[in-house]
N, C-alpha and C. Protein backbone atom coordinates (compact mmCIF):
# COMPACT_ATOMS: atom_id res chain seq x y z
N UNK A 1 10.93 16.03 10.30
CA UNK A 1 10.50 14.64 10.29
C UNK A 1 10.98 13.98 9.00
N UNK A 2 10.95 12.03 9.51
CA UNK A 2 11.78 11.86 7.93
C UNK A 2 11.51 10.59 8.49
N UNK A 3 11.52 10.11 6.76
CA UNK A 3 11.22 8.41 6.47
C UNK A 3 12.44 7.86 6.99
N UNK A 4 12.61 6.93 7.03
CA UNK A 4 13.53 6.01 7.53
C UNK A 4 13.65 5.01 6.59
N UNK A 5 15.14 4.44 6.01
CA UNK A 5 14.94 3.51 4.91
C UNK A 5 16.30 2.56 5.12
N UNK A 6 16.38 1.76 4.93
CA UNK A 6 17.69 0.89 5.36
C UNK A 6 17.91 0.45 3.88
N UNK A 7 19.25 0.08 3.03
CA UNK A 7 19.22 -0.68 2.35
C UNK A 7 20.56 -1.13 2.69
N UNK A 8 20.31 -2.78 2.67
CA UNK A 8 21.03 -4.02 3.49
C UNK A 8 21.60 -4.91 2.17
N UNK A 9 22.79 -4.90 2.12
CA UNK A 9 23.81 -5.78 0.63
C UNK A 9 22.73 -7.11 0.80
N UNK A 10 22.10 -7.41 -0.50
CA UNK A 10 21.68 -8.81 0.01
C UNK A 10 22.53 -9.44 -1.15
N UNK A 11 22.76 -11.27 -1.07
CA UNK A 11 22.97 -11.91 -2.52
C UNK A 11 21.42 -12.24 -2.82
N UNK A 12 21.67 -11.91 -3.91
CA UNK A 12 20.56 -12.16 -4.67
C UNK A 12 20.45 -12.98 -6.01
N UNK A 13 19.75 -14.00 -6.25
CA UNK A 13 20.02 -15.34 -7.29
C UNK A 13 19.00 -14.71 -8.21
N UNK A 14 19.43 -14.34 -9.55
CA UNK A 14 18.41 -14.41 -10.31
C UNK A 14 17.75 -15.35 -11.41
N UNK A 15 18.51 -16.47 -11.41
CA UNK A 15 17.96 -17.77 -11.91
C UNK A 15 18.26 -19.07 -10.85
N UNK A 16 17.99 -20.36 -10.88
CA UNK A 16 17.79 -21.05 -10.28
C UNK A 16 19.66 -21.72 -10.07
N UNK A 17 19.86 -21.82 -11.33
CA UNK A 17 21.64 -22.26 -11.17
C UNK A 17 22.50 -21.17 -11.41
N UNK A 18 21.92 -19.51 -11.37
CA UNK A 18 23.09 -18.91 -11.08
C UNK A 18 24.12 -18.85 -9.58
N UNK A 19 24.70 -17.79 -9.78
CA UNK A 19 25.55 -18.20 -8.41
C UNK A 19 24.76 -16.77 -7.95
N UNK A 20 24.66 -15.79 -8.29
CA UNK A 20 24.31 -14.20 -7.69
C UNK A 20 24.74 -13.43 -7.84
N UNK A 21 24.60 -12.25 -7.18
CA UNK A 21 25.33 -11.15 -7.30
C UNK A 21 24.53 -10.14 -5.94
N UNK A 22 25.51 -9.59 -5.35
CA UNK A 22 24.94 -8.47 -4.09
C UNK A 22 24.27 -7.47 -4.76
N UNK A 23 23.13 -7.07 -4.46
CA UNK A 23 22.60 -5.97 -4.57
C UNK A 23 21.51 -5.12 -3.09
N UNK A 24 22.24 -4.04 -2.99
CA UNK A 24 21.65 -3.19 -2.02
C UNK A 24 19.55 -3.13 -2.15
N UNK A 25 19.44 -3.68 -1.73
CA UNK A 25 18.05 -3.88 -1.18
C UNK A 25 17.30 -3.00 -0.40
N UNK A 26 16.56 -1.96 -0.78
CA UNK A 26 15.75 -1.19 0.37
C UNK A 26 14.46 -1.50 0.68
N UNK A 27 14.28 -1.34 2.36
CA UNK A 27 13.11 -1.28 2.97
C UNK A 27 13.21 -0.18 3.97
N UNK A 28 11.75 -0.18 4.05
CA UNK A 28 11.00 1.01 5.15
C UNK A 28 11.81 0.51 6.52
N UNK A 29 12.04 1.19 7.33
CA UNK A 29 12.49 0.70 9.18
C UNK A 29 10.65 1.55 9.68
N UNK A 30 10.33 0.17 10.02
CA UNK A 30 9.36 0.25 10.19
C UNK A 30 8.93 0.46 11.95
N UNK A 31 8.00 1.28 12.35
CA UNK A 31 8.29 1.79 13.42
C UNK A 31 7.37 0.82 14.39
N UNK A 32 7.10 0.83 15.67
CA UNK A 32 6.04 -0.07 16.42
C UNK A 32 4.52 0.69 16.21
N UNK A 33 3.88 -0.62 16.14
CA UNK A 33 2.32 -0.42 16.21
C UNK A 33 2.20 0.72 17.25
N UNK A 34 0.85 1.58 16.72
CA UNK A 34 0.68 2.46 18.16
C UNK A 34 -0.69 1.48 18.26
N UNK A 35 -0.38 1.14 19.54
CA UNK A 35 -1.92 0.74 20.68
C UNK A 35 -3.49 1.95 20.41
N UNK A 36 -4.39 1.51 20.19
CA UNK A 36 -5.93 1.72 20.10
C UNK A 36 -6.15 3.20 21.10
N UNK A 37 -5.45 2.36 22.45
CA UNK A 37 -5.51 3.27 22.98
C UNK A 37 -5.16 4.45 23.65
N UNK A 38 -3.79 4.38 22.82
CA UNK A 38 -2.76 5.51 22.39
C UNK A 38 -3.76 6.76 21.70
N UNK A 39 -3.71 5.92 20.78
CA UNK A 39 -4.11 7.02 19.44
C UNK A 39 -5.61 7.71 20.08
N UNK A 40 -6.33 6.99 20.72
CA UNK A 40 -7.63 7.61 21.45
C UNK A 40 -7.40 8.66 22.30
N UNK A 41 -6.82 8.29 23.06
CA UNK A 41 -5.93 9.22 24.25
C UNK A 41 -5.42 10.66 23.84
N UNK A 42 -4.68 9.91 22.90
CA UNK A 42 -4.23 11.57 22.29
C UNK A 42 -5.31 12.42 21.15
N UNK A 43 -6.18 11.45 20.46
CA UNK A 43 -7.70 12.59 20.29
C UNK A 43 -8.45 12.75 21.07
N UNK A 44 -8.47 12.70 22.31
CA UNK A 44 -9.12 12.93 23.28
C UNK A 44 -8.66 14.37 23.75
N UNK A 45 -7.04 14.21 23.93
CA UNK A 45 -6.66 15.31 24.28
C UNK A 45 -6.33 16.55 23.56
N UNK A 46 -6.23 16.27 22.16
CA UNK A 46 -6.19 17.05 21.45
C UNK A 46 -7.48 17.86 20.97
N UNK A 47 -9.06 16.85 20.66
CA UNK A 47 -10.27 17.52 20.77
C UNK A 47 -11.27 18.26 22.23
N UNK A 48 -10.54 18.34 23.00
CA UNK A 48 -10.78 18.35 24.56
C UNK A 48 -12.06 17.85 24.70
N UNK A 49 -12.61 16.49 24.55
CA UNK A 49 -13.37 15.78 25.12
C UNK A 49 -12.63 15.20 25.95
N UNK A 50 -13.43 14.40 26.55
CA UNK A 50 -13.12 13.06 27.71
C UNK A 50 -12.75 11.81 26.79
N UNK A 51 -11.74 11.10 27.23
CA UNK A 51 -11.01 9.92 26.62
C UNK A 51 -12.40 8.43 26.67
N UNK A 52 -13.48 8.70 27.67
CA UNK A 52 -14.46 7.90 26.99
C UNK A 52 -15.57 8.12 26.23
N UNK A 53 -15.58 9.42 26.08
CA UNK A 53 -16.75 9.72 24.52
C UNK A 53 -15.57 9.56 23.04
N UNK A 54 -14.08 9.48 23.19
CA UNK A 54 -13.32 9.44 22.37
C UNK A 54 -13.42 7.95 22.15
N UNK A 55 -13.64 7.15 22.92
CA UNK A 55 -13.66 5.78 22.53
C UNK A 55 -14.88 5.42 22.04
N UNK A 56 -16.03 5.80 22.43
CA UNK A 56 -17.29 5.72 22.19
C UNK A 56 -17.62 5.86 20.78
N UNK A 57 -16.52 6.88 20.32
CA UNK A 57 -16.87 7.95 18.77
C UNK A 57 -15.88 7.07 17.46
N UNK A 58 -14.84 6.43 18.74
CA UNK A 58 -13.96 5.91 17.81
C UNK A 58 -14.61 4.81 17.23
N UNK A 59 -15.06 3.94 18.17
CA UNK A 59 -15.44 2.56 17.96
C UNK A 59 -16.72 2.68 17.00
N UNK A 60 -17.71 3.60 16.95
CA UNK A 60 -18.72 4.00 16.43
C UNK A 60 -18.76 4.07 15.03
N UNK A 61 -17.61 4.89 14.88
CA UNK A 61 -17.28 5.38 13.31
C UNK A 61 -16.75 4.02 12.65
N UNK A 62 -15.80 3.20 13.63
CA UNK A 62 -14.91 2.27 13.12
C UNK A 62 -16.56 1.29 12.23
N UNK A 63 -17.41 1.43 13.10
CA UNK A 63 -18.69 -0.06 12.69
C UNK A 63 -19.16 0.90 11.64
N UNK A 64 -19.55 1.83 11.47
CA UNK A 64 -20.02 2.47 10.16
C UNK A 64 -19.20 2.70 9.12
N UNK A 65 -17.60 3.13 9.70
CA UNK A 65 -17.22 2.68 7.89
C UNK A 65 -17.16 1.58 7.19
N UNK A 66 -17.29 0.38 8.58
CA UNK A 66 -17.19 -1.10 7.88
C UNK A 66 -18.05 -1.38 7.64
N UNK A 67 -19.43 -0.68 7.92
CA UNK A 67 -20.70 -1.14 7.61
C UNK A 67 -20.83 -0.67 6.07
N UNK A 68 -20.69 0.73 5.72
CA UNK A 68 -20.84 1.44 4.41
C UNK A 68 -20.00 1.04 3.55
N UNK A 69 -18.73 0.72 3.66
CA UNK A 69 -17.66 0.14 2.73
C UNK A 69 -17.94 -1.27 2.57
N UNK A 70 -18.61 -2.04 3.16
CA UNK A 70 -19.11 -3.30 2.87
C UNK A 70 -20.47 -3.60 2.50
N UNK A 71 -21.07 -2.75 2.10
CA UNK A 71 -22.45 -2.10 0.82
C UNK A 71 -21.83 -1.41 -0.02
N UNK A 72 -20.45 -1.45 -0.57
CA UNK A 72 -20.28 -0.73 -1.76
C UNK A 72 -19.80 0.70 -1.78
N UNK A 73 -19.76 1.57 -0.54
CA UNK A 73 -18.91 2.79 -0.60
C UNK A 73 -17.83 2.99 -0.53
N UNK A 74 -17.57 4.39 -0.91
CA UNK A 74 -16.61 5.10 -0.67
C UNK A 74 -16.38 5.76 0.51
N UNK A 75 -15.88 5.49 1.35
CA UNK A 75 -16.03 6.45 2.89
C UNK A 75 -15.39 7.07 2.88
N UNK A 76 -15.50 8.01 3.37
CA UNK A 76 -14.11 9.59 4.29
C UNK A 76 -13.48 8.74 4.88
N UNK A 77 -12.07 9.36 5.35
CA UNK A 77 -11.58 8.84 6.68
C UNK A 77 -11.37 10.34 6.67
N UNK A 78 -12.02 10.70 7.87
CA UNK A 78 -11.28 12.19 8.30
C UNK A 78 -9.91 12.13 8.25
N UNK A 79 -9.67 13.20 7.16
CA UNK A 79 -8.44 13.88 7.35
C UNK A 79 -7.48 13.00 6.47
N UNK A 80 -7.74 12.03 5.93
CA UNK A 80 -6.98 11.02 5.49
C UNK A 80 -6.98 10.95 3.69
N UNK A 81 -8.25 10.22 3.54
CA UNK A 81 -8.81 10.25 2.21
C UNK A 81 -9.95 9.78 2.33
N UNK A 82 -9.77 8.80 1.49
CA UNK A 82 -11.07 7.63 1.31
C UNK A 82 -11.03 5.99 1.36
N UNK A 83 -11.78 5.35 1.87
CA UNK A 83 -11.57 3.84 1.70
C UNK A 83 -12.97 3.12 1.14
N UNK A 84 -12.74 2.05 -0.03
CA UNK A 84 -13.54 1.37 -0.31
C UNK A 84 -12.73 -0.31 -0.50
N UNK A 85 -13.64 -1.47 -0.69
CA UNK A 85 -13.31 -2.13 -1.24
C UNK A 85 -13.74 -2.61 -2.56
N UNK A 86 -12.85 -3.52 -3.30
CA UNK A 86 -12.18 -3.38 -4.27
C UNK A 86 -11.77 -4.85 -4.81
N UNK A 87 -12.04 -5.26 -6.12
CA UNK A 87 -11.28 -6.54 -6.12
C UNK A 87 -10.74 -7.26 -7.81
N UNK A 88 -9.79 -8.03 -7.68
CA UNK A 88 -9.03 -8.26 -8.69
C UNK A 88 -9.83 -10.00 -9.37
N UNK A 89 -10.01 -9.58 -10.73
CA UNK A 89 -10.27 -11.00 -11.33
C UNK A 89 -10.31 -11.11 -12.36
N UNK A 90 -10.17 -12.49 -12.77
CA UNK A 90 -9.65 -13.10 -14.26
C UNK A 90 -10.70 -12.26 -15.79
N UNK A 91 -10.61 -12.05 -16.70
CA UNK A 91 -11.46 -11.62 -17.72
C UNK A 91 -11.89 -12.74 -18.77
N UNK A 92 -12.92 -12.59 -19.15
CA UNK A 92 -13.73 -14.08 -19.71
C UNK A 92 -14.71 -13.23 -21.07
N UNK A 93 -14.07 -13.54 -22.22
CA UNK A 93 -15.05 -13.02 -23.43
C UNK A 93 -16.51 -13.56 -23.47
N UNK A 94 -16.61 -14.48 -22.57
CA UNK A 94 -18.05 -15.49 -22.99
C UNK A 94 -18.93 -15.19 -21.36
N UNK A 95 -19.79 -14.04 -21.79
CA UNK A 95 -20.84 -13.89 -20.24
C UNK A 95 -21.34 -15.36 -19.62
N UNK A 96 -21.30 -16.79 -20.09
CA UNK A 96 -21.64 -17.51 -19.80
C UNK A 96 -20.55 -18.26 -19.32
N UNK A 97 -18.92 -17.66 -18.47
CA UNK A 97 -17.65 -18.01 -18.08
C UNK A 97 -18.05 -17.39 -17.16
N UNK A 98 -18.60 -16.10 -16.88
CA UNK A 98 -18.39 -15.21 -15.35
C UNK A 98 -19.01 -16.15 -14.50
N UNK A 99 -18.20 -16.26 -13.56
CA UNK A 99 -18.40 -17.04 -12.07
C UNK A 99 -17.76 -15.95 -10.87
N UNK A 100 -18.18 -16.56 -9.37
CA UNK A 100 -17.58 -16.14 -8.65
C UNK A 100 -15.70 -16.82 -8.65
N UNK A 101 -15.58 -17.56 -8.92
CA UNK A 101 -14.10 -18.45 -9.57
C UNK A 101 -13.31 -17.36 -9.69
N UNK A 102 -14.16 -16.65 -10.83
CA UNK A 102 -12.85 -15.77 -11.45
C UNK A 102 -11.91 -14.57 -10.43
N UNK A 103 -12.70 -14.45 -9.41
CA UNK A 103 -12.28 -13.12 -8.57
C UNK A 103 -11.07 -13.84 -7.80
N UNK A 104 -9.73 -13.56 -8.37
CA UNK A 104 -8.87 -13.62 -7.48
C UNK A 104 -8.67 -13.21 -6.45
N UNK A 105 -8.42 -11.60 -5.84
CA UNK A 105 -8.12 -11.62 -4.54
C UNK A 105 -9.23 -10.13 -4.71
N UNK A 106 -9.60 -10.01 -2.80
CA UNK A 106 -10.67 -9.12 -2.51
C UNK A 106 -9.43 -7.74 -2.05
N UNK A 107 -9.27 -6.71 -2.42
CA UNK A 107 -8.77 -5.60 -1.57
C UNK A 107 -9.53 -4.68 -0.83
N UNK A 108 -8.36 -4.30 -0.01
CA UNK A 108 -9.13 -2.35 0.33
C UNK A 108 -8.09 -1.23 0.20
N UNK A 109 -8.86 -0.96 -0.97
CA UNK A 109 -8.39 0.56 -1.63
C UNK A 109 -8.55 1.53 -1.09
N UNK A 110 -7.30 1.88 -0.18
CA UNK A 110 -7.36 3.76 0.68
C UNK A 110 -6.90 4.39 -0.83
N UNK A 111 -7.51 5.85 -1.10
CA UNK A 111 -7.33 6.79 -2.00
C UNK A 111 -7.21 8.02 -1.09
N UNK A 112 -5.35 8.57 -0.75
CA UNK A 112 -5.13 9.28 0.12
C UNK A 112 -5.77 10.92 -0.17
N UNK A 113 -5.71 11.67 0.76
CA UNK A 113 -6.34 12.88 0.43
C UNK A 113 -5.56 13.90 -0.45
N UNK A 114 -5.48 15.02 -0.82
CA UNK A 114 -4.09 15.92 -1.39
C UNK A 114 -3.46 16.18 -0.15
N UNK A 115 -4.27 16.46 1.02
CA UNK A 115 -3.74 17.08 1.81
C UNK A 115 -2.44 16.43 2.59
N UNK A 116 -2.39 14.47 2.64
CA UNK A 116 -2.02 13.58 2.58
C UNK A 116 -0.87 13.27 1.90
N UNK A 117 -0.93 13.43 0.49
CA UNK A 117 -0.01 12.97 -0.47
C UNK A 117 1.10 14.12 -0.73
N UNK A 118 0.18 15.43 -0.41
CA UNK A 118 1.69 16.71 -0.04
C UNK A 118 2.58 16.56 0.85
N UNK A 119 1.84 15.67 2.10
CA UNK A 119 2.48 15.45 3.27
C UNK A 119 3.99 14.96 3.40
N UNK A 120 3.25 13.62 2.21
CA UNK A 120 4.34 12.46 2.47
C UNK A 120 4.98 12.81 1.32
N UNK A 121 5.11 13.94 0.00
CA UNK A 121 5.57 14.50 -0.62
C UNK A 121 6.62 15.08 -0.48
N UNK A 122 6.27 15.97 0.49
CA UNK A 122 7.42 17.02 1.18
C UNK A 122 8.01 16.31 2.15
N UNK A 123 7.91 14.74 2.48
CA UNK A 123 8.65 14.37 4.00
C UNK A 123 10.15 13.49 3.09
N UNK A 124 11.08 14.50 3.97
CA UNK A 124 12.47 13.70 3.47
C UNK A 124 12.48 11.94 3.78
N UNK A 125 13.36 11.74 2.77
CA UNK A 125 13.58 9.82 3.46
C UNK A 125 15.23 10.28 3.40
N UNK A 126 15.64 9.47 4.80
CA UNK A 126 16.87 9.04 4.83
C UNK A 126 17.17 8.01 4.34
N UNK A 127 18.30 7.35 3.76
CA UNK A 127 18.71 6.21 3.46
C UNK A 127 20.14 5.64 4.22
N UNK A 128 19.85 4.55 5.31
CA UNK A 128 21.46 3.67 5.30
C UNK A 128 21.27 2.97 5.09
N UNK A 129 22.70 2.71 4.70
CA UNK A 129 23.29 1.91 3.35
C UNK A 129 24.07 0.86 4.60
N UNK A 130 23.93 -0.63 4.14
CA UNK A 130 24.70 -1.64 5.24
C UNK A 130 25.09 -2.64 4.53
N UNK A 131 25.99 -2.44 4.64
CA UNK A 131 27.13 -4.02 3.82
C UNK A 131 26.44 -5.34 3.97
N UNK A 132 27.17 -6.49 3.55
CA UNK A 132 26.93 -7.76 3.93
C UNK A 132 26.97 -7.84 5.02
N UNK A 133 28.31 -7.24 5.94
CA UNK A 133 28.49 -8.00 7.32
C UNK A 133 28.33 -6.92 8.19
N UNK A 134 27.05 -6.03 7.78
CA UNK A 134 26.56 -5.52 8.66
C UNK A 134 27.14 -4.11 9.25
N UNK A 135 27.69 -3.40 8.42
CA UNK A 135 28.36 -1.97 8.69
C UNK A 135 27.50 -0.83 7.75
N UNK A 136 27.95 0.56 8.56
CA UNK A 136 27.15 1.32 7.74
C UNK A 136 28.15 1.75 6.90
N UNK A 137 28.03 2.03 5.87
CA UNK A 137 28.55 2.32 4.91
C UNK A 137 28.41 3.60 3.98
N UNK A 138 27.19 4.28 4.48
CA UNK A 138 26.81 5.37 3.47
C UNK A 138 24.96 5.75 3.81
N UNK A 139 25.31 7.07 4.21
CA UNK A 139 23.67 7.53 3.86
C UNK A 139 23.56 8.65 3.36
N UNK A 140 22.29 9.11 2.87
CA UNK A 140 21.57 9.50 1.91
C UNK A 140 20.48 10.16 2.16
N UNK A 141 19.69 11.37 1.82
CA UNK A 141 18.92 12.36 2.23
C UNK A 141 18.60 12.35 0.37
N UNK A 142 16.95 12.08 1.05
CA UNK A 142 16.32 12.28 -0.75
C UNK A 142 16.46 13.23 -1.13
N UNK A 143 16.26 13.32 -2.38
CA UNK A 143 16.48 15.02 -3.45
C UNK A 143 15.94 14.71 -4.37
N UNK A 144 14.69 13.37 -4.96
CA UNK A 144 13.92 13.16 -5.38
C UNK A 144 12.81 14.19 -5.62
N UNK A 145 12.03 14.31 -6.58
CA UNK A 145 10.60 14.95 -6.63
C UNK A 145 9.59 14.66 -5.59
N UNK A 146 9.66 13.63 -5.54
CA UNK A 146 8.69 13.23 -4.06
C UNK A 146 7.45 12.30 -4.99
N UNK A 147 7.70 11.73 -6.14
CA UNK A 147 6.64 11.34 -7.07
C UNK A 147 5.49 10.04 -6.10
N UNK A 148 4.35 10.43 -5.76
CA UNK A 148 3.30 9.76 -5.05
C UNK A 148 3.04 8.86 -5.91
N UNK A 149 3.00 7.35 -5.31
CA UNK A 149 2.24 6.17 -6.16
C UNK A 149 1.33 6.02 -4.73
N UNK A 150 -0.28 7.00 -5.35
CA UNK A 150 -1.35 6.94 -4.42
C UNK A 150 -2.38 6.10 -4.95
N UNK A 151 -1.83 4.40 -5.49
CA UNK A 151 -2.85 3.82 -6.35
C UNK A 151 -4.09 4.44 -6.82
N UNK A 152 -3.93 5.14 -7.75
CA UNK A 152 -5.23 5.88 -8.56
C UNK A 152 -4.70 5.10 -10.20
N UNK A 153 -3.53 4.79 -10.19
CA UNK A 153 -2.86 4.21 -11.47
C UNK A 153 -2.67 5.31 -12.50
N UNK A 154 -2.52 6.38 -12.18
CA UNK A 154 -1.79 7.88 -12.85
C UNK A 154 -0.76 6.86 -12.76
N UNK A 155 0.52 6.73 -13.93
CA UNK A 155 1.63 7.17 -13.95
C UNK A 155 2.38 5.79 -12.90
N UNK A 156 1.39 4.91 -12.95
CA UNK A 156 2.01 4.02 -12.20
C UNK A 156 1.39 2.63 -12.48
N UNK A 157 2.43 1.16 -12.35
CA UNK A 157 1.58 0.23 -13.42
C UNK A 157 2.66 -0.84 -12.48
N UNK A 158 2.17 -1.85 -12.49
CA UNK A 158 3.05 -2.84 -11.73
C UNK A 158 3.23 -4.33 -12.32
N UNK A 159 4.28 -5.28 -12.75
CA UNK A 159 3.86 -6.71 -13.37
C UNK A 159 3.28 -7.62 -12.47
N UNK A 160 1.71 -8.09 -12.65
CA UNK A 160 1.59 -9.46 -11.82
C UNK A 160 2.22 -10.58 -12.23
N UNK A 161 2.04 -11.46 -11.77
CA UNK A 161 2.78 -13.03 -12.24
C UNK A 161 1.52 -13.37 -13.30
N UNK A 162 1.51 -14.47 -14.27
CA UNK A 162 1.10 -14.59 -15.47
C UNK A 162 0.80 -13.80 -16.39
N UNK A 163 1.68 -12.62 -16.88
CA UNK A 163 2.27 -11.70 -18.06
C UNK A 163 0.80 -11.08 -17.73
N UNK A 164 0.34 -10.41 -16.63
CA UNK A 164 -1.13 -9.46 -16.23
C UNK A 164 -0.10 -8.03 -16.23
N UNK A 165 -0.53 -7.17 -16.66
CA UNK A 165 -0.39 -5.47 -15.86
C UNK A 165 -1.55 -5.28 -14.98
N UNK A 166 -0.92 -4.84 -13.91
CA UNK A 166 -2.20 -4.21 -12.68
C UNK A 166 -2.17 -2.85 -12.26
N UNK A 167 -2.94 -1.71 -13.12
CA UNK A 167 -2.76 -0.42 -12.92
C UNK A 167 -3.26 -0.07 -11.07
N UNK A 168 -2.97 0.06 -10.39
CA UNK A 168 -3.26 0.78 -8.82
C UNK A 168 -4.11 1.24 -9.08
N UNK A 169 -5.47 0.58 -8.50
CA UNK A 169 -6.95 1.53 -8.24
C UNK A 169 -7.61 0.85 -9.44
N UNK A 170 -7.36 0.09 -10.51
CA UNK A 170 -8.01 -0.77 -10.96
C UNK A 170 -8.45 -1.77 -10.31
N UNK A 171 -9.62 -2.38 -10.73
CA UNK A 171 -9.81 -3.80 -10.45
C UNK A 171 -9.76 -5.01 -11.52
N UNK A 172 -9.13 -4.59 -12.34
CA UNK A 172 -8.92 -5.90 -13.00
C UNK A 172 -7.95 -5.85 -14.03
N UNK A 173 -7.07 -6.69 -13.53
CA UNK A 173 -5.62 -6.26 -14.31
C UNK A 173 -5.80 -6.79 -15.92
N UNK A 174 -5.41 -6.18 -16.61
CA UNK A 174 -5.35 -5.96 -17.79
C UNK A 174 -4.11 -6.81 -18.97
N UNK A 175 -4.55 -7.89 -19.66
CA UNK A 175 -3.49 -9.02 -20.11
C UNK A 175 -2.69 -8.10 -20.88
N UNK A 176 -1.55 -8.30 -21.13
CA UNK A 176 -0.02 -7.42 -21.29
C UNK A 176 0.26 -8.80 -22.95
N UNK A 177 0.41 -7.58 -23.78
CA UNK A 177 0.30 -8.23 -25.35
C UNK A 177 1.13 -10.21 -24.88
N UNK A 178 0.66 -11.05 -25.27
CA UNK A 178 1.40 -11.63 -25.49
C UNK A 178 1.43 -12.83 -24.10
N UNK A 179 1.23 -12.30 -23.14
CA UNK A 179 0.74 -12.77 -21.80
C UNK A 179 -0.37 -13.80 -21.51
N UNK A 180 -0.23 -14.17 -20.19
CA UNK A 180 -1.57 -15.38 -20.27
C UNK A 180 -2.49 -14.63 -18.90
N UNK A 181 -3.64 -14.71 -18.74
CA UNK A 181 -4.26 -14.90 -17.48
C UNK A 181 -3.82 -15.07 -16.41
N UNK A 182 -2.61 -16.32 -16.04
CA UNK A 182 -2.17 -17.13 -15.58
C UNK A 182 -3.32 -18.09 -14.99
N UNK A 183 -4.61 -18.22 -15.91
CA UNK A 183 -5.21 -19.70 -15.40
C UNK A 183 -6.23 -19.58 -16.44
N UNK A 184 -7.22 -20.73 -15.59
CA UNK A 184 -8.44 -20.96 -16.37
C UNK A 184 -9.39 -20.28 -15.86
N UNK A 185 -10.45 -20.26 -16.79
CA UNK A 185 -11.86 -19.18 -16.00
C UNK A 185 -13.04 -20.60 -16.20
């Protein structure tokens, strides 16, 4: 089994009056949604119950993790990891600034399992490579370490827009020397 990765010549402008320059661009080839009742079907058949106590169990669990993760937990996902939510907002030296205002955006933080992150560790990615006008040109079989960015923010750090760092699995990105908020609180 193996990732699938396309990277497609794009032009790419990196200021407003430059002219550009091509650079190979990668994304995931992303596969079709599986249907609800796909994925039921086949734990049905794989736990040898009946495909309507599998729906019964599915739908069940689905209202209790949204119930418990929306009081503040951490839930299992069998076999997966964990999911909670999670959220990003502005920092204010003066306790008499904290508002609801400041919370920029609400997430949900999956924290994959080991069993998970070996998975997709050990799974090769292919890479094709496609010109401007659309030819293949070259592919590629990883030989990478397999290094996991499983937002826990080990070893991994990303730039927001208004000079913020946002470590993965934080909630509140952290102003970068020199940087602004990017607003008011």
């Amino acid at each position: 089994m193996a990732l699938k990765v396309k990277a497609f010549e794009k032009l790419l402008k990196f200021t407003k009056d430059g002219e550009g320059e091509y650079r190979y661009v990668m994304q995931p080839e992303l596969y079709s949604s599986l249907a609800q009742e796909k994925v039921v079907k086949e734990a049905a058949l794989r736990s040898g119950v009946s495909q309507g106590v599998m729906q019964a169990c599915w739908e069940a669990a689905g209202q209790v993790i949204r119930a418990w993760a929306t009081e503040g937990h951490s839930v299992p996902m069998p076999g997966l990891g964990t999911m909670r939510f999670g959220l990003s907002a502005k920092a204010v030296a003066d306790v008499n600034l904290v508002k609801t205002s400041l919370i920029t955006t609400r997430r949900i933080i999956f924290t994959p399992s080991v069993d998970v992150k070996d998975e997709l560790k050990n799974t090769a990615i292919v890479i094709t490579c496609i010109d401007r006008n659309g030819k293949e040109v070259k592919r590629v079989t990883s030989d990478d370490d397999g290094i996991i960015d499983d937002g826990t923010g080990e070893g991994s750090t990303t730039e927001t827009p208004g000079g913020s760092t946002e470590t993965p699995g934080s909630d509140t990105p952290t102003p970068t020397p020199g940087g602004s908020d990017g607003g008011e609180g």
